[in-house]
Protein backbone atom coordinates (compact mmCIF):
# COMPACT_ATOMS: atom_id res chain seq x y z
CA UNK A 1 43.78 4.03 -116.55
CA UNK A 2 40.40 4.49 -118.15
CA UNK A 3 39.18 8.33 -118.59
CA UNK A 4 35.70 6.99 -116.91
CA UNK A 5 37.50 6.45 -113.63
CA UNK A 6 37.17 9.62 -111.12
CA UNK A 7 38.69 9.41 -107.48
CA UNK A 8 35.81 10.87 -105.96
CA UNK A 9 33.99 8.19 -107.61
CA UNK A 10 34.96 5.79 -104.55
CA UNK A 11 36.22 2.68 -103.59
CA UNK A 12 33.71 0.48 -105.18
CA UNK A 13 34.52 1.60 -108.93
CA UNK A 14 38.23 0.95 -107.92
CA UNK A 15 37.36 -2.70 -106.73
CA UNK A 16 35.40 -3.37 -110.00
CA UNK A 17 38.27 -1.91 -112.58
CA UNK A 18 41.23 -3.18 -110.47
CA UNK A 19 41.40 -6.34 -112.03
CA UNK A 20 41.24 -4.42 -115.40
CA UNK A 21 44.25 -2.16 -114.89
CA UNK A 22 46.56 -4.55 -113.57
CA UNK A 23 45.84 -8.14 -114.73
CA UNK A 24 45.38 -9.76 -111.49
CA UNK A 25 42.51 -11.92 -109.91
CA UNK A 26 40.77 -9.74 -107.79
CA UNK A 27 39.58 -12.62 -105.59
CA UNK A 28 42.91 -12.96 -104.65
CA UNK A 29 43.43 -9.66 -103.82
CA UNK A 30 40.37 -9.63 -102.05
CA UNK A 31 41.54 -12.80 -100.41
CA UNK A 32 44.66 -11.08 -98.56
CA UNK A 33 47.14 -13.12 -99.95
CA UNK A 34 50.12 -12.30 -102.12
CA UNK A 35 48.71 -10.31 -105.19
CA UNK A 36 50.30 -10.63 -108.61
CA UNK A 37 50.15 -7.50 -109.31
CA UNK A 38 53.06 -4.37 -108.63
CA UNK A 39 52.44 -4.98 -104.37
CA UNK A 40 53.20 -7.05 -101.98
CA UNK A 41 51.51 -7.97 -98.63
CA UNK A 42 53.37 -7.79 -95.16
CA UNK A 43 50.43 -9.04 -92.65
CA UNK A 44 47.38 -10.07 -93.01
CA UNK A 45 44.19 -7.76 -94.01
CA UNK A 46 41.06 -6.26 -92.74
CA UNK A 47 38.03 -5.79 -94.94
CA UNK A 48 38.77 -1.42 -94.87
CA UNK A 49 42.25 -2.38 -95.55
CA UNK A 50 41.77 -4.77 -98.67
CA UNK A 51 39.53 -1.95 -99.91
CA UNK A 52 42.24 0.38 -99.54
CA UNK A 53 44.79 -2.05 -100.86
CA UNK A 54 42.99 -1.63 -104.08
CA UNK A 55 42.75 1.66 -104.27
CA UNK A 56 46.66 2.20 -103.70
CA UNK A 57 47.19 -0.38 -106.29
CA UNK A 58 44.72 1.18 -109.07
CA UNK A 59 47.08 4.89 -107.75
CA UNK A 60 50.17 2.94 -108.68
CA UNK A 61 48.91 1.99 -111.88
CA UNK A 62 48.32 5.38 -112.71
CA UNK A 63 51.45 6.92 -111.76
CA UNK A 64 53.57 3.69 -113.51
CA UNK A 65 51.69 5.21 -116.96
CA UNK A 66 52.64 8.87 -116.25
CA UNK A 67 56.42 8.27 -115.39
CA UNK A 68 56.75 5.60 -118.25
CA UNK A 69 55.72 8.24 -120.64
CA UNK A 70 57.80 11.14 -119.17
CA UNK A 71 60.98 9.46 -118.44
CA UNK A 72 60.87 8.12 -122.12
CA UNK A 73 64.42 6.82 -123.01
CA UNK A 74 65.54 7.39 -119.62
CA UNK A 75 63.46 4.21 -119.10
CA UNK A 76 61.10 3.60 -116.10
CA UNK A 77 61.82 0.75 -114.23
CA UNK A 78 58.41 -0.16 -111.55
CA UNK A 79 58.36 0.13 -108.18
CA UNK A 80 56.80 -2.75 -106.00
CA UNK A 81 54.34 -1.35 -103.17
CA UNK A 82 54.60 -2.94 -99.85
CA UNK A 83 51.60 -2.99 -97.49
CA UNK A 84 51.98 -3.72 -93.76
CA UNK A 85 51.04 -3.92 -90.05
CA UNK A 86 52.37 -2.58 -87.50
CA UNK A 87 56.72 -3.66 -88.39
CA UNK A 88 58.19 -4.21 -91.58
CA UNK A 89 61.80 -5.52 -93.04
CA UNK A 90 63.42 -4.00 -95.67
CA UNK A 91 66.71 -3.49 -96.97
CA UNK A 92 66.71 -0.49 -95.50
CA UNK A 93 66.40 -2.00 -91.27
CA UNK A 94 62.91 -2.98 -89.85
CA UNK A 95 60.62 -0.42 -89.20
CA UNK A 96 57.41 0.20 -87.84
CA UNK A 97 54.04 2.15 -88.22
CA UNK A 98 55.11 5.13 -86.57
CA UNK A 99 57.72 5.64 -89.26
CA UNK A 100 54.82 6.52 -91.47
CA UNK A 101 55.07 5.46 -95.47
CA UNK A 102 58.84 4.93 -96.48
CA UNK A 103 60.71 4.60 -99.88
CA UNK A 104 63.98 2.66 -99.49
CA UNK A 105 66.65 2.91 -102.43
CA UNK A 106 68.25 -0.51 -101.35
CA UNK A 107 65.77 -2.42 -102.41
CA UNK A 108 63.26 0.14 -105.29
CA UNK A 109 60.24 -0.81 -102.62
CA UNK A 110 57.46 1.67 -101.15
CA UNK A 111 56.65 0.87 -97.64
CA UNK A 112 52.83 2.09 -96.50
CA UNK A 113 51.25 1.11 -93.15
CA UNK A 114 47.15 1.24 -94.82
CA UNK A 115 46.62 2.57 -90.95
CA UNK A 116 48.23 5.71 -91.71
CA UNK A 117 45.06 6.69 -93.87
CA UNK A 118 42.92 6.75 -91.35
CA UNK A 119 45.26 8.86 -89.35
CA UNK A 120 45.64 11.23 -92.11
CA UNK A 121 42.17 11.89 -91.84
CA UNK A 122 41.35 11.62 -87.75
CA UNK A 123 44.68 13.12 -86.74
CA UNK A 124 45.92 15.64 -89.51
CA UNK A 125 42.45 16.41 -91.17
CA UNK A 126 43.18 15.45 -94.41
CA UNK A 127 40.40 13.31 -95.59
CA UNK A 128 39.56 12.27 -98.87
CA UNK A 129 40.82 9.73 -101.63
CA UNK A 130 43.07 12.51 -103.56
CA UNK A 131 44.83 12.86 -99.89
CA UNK A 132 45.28 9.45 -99.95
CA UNK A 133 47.26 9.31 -103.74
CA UNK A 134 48.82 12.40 -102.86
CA UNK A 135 50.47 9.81 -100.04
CA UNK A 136 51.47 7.30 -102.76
CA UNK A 137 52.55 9.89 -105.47
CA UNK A 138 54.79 11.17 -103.22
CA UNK A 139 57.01 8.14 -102.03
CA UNK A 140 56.83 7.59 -105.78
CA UNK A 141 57.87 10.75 -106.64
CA UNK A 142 61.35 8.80 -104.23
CA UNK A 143 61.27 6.13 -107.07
CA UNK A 144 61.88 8.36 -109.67
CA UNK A 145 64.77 10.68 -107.59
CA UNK A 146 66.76 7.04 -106.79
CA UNK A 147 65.80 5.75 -110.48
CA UNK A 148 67.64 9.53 -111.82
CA UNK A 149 70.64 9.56 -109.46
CA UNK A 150 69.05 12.15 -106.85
CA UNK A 151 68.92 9.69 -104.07
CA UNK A 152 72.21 8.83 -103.98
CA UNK A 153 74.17 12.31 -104.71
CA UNK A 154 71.79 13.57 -101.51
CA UNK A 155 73.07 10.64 -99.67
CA UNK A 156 76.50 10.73 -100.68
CA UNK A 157 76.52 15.14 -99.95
CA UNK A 158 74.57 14.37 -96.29
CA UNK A 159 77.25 12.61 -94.89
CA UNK A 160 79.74 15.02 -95.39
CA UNK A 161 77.49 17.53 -93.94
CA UNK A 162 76.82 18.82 -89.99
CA UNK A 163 73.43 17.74 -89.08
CA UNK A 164 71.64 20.81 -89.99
CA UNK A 165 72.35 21.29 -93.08
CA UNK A 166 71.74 17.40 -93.69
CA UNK A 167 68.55 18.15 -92.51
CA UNK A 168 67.81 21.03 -95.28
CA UNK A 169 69.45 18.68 -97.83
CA UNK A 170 66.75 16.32 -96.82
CA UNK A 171 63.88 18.58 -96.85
CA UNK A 172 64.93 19.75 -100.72
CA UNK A 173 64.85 16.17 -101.59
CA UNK A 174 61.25 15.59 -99.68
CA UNK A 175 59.94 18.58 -101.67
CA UNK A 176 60.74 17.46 -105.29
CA UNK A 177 58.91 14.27 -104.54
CA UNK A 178 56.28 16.52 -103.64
CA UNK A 179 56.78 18.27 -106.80
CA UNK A 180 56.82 14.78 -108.40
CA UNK A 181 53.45 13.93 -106.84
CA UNK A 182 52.31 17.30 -108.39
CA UNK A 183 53.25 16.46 -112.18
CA UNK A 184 51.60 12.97 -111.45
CA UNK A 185 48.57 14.80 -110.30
CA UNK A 186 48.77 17.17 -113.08
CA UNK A 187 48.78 14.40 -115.71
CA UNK A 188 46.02 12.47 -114.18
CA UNK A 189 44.11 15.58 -114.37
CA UNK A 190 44.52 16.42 -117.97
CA UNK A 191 45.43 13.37 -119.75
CA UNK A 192 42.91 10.94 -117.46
CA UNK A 193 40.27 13.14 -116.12
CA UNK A 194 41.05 11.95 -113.02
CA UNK A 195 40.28 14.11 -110.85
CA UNK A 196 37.29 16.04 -109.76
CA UNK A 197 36.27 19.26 -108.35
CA UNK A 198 37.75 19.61 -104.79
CA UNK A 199 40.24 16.79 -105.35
CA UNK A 200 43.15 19.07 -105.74
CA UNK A 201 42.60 21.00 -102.08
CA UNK A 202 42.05 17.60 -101.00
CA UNK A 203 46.07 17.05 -102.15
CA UNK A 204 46.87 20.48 -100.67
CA UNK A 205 45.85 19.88 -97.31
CA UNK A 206 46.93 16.50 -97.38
CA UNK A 207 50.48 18.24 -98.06
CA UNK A 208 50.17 20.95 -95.68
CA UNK A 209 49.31 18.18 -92.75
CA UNK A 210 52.41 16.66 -92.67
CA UNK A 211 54.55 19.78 -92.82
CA UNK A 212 57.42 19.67 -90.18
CA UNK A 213 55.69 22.88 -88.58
CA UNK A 214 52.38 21.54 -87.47
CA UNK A 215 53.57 17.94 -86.50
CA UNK A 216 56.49 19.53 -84.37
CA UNK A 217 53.59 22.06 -83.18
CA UNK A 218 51.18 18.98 -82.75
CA UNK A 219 53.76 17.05 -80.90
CA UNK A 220 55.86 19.27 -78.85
CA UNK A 221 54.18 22.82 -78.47
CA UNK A 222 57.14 24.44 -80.09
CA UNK A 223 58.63 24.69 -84.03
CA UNK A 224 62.67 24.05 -84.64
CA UNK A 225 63.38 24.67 -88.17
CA UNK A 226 66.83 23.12 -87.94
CA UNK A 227 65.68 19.95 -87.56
CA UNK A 228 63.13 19.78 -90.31
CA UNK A 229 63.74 16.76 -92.96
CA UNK A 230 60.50 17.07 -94.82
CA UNK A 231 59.60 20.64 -94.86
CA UNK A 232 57.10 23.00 -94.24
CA UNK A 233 53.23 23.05 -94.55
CA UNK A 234 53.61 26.20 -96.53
CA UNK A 235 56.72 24.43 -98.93
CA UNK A 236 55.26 21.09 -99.19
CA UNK A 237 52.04 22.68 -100.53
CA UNK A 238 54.27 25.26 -102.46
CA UNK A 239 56.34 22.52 -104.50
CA UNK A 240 53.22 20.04 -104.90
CA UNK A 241 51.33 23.09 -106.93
CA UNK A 242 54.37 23.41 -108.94
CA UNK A 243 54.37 20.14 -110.03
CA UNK A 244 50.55 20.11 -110.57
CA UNK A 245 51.10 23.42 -112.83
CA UNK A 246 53.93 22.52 -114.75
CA UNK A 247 53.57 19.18 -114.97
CA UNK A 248 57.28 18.67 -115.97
CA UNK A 249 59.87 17.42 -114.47
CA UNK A 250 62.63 20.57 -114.96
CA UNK A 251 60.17 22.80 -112.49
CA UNK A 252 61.16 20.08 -109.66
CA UNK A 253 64.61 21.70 -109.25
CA UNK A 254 63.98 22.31 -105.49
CA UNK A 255 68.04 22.02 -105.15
CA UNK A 256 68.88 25.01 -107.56
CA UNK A 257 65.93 27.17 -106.06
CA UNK A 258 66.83 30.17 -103.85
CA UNK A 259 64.77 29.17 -100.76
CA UNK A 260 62.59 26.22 -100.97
């Protein structure tokens, strides 16, 4: 990731440098069709959503050179992104857009609708490119729990669990990928220059608009805590600033903390 490249630089710097980072032909990228890079393409394309195909992948670069570097001789093995319309297969059952982005552990593949950007920003009010890595950083932060062991001890507790406290297993799990997201942020920040002033409140609020809270508040008038899987505005925000201050992965222990 070159130190020139800032993500409130916008899409146009990613288009030029994408073919840099990865070692693909950007004209096929461009082109819609299967790229050769670390995604793959469910569907075809508009113009917006090529442009922010190549912004995700640029994101995905970046976090593959943090989590190389901090997993060390754990060994990082790379995700592949999957962009999509409207439905989806994976090894994890078909799903569609109203799922929202999805990691599945079956298969090590990141599921993102590109559609879901543009409701981050009209519906939740999170606008801005760092909202939109924040998105990716997190479902990689998933990558890294199933690539450690996480994903499958939460499974394996869940399903001896009643549903409520399956549903606070879950939300621990959703806030060390934010936490995840955070250390990627944090090393972006001070190892790439990545970001830039405001791009950090940009993450926060991106965090903070997909609490459980405020969609259950959007969606039904009325909060129930016991069935939260992702957490709180207030946590996710919490647990992404963690990340983004430690920028290790030991302060991601959302399992041994207190209260999350």
């Amino acid at each position: 990731m070159s130190p020139g490249l800032k993500l409130g630089g916008g899409l146009g710097i990613v288009a030029a440098l994408v073919g840099v980072f990865l070692g693909v032909d950007i004209n096929g990228l461009l082109g819609g069709g299967s790229s050769a890079g670390p995604t793959q393409q469910a569907g075809g394309r508009s113009p917006e959503e090529n442009r922010q195909a190549e912004f995700v992948s640029v994101i995905l670069a970046d976090t593959e050179d943090t989590w190389t570097k901090l997993l060390g001789a754990r060994g990082y093995q790379k995700p592949v992104l999957v962009l999509f319309s409207d439905t989806v297969e994976s090894a994890c059952g078909s799903q569609s857009k109203s799922t929202g982005p999805f990691y599945c552990p079956a298969d090590r593949k990141a599921y993102l609708d590109l559609s879901f950007f543009a409701d981050l920003e009209r519906r939740f009010g999170a606008p801005g490119e760092f909202a939109r890595a924040y998105v990716v950083a997190h479902e990689i932060g998933h990558h890294i729990q199933n690539l450690l062991g996480t994903s499958t001890r939460v499974h394996q507790q869940r399903q001896a669990l009643p549903q409520a406290q399956a549903n606070a297993l879950s939300v621990r799990q959703e806030l060390q990928a934010d936490c995840y997201a955070g250390v990627w942020a944090y090393h972006a920040h001070h190892e790439r220059k990545l970001l830039e002033v405001g791009d950090l409140e940009k993450g926060l609020q991106a965090a903070a608009a997909i609490g459980d809270d405020r969609l259950q508040k959007m969606a039904r008038g009325k909060v129930s805590p016991e069935s939260w899987t992702h957490g709180s505005s207030a946590q996710r925000v919490k647990w992404f600033k963690t990340g983004f201050e430690a920028g290790r992965i030991e302060a991601c222990d959302t399992f041994a903390a207190a209260a999350p």
